[in-house]
C-alpha atoms as a PDB file:
ATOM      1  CA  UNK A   1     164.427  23.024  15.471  1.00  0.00           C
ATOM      2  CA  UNK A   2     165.658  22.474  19.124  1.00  0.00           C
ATOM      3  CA  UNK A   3     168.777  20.736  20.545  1.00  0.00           C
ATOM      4  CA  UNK A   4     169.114  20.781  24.388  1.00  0.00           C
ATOM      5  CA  UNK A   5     171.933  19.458  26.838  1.00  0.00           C
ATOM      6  CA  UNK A   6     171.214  18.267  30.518  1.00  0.00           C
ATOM      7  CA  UNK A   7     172.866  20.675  32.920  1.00  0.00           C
ATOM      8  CA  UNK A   8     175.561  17.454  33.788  1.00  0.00           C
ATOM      9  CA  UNK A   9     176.305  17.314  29.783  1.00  0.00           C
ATOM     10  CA  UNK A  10     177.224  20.803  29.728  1.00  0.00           C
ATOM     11  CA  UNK A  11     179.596  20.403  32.766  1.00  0.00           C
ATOM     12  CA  UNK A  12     181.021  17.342  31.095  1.00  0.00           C
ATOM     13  CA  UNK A  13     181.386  19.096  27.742  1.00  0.00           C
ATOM     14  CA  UNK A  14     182.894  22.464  29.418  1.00  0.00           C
ATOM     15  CA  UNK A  15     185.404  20.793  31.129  1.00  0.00           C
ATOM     16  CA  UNK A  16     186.232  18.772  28.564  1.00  0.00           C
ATOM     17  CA  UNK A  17     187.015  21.792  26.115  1.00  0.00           C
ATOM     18  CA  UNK A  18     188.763  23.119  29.298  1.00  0.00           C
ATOM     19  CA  UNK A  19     191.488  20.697  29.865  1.00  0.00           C
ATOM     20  CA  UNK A  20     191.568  20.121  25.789  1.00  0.00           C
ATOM     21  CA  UNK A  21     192.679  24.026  25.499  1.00  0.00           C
ATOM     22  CA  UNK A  22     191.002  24.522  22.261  1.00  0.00           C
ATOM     23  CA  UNK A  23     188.008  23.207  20.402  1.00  0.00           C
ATOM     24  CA  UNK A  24     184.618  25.250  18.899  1.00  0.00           C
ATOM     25  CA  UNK A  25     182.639  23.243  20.844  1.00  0.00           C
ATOM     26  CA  UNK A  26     180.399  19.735  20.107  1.00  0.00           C
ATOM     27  CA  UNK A  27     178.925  18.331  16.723  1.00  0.00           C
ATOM     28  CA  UNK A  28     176.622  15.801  16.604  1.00  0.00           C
ATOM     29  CA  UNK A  29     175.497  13.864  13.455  1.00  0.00           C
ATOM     30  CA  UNK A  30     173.878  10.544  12.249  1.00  0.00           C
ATOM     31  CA  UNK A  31     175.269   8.297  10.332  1.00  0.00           C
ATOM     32  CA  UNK A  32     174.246   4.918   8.350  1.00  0.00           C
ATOM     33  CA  UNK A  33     175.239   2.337  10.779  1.00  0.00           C
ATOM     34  CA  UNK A  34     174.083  -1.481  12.341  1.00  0.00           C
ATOM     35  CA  UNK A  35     171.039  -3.505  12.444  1.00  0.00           C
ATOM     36  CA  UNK A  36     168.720  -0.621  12.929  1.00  0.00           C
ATOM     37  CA  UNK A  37     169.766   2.118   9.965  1.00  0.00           C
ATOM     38  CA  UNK A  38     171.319   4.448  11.697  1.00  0.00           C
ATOM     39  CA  UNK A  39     174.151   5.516  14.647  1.00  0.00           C
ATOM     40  CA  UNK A  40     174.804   9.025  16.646  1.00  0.00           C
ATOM     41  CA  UNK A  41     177.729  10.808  16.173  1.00  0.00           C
ATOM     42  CA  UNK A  42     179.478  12.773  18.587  1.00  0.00           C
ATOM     43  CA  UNK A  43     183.094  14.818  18.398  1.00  0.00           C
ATOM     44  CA  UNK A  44     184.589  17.742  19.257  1.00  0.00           C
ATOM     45  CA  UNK A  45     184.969  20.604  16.405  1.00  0.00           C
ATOM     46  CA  UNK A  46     187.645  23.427  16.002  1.00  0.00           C
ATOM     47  CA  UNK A  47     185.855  24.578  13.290  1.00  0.00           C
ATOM     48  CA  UNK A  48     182.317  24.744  11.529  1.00  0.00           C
ATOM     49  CA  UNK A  49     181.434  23.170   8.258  1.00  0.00           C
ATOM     50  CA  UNK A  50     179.751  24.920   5.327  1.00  0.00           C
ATOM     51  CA  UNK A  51     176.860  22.416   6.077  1.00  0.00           C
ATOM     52  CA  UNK A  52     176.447  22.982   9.909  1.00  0.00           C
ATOM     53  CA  UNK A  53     173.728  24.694  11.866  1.00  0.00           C
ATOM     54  CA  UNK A  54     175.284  26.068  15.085  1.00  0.00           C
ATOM     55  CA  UNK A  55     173.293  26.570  18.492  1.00  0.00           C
ATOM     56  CA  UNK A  56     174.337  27.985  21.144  1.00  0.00           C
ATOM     57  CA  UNK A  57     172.842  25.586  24.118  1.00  0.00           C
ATOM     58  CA  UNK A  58     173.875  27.569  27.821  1.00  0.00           C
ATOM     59  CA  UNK A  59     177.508  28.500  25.891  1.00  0.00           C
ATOM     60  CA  UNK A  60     178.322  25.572  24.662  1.00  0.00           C
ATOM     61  CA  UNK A  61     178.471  25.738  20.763  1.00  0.00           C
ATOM     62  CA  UNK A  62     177.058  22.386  19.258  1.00  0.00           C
ATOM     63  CA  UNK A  63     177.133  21.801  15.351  1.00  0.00           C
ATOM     64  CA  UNK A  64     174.780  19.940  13.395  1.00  0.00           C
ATOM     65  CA  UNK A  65     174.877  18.786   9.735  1.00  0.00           C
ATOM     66  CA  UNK A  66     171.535  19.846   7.494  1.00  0.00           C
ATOM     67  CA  UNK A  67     171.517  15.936   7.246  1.00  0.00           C
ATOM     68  CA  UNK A  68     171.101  14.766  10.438  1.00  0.00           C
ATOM     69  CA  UNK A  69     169.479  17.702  11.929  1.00  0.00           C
ATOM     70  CA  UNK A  70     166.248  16.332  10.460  1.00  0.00           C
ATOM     71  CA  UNK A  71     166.898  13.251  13.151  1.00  0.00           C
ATOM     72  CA  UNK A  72     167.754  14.410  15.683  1.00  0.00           C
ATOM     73  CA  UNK A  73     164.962  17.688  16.203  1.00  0.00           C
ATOM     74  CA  UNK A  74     164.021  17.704  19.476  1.00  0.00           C
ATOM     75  CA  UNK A  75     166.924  15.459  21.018  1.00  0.00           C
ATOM     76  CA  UNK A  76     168.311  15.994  24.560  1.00  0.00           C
ATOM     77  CA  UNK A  77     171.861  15.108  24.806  1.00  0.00           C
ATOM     78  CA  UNK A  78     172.243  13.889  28.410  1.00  0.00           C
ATOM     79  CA  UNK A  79     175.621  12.252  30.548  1.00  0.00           C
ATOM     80  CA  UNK A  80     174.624   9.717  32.418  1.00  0.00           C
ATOM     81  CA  UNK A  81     176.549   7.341  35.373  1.00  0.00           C
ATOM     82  CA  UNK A  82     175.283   3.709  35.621  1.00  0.00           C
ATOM     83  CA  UNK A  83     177.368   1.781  37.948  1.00  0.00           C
ATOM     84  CA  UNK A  84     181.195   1.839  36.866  1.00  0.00           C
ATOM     85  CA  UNK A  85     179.326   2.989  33.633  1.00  0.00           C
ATOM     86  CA  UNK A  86     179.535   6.400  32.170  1.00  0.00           C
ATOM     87  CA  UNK A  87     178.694   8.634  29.255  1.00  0.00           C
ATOM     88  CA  UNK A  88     176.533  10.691  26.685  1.00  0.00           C
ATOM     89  CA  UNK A  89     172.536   9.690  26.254  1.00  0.00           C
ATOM     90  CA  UNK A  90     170.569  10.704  23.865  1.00  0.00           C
ATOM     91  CA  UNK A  91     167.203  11.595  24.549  1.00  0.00           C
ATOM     92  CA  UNK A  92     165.329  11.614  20.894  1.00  0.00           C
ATOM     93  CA  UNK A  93     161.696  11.596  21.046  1.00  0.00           C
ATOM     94  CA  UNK A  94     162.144  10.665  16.739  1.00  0.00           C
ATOM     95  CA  UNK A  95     163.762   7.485  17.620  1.00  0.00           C
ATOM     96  CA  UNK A  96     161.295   5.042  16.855  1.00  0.00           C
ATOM     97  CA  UNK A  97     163.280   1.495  17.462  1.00  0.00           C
ATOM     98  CA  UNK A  98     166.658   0.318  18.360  1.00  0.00           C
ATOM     99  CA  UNK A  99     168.849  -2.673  17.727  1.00  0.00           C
ATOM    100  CA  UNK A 100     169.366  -5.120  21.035  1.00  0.00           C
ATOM    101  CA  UNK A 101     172.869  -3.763  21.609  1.00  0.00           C
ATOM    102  CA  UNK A 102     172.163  -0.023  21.825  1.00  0.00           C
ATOM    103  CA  UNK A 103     174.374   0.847  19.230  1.00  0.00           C
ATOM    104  CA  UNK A 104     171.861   2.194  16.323  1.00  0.00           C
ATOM    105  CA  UNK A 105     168.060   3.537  15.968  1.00  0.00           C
ATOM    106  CA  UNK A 106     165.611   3.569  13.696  1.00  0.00           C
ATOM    107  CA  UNK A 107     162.988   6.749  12.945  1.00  0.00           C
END
């Protein structure tokens, strides 16, 4: 199971962690959420759950629940600026739909 970052995520992520001054790195998740089933999750950790798988993506630790990481195989996490409009993408080639506002996905 793969999870990859665009190089401009893993600047964005760094520096966050940076200027935070502490923090183990990113975990992403799913949860049950809107019209579609289910929503990303995104948040820094300090420290890893009994439940996590941890990679290592170009230094930046990301965490994963055993849950979600079934959803979310194969997903680039990318930052993206659109217009005045900023902020983390996922790329998931599971995602099969997606409600009208963008804010959940189906697999």
């Amino acid at each position: 199971m793969a999870i990859t970052m665009s190089p401009e995520a893993i600047r964005h992520v760094r520096g966050f962690l940076e200027g935070r001054g502490k923090g183990g790195g990113l975990r992403l998740g799913v949860k049950t959420s809107g019209c579609s089933g289910l929503a990303y999750v995104l948040e820094v950790f300090d420290e890893v759950d009994k439940n996590d798988e941890v990679f290592d993506v170009d230094g930046v630790k990301v965490a994963i629940d055993r849950k979600s990481l079934v959803y979310l195989d194969g997903t680039e996490l990318d930052y993206t600026r659109e217009g005045l409009n900023e902020g983390f993408k996922f790329n998931n080639p599971n995602e099969k739909n997606s409600c009208g506002c963008g804010e959940s996905f189906g697999v």
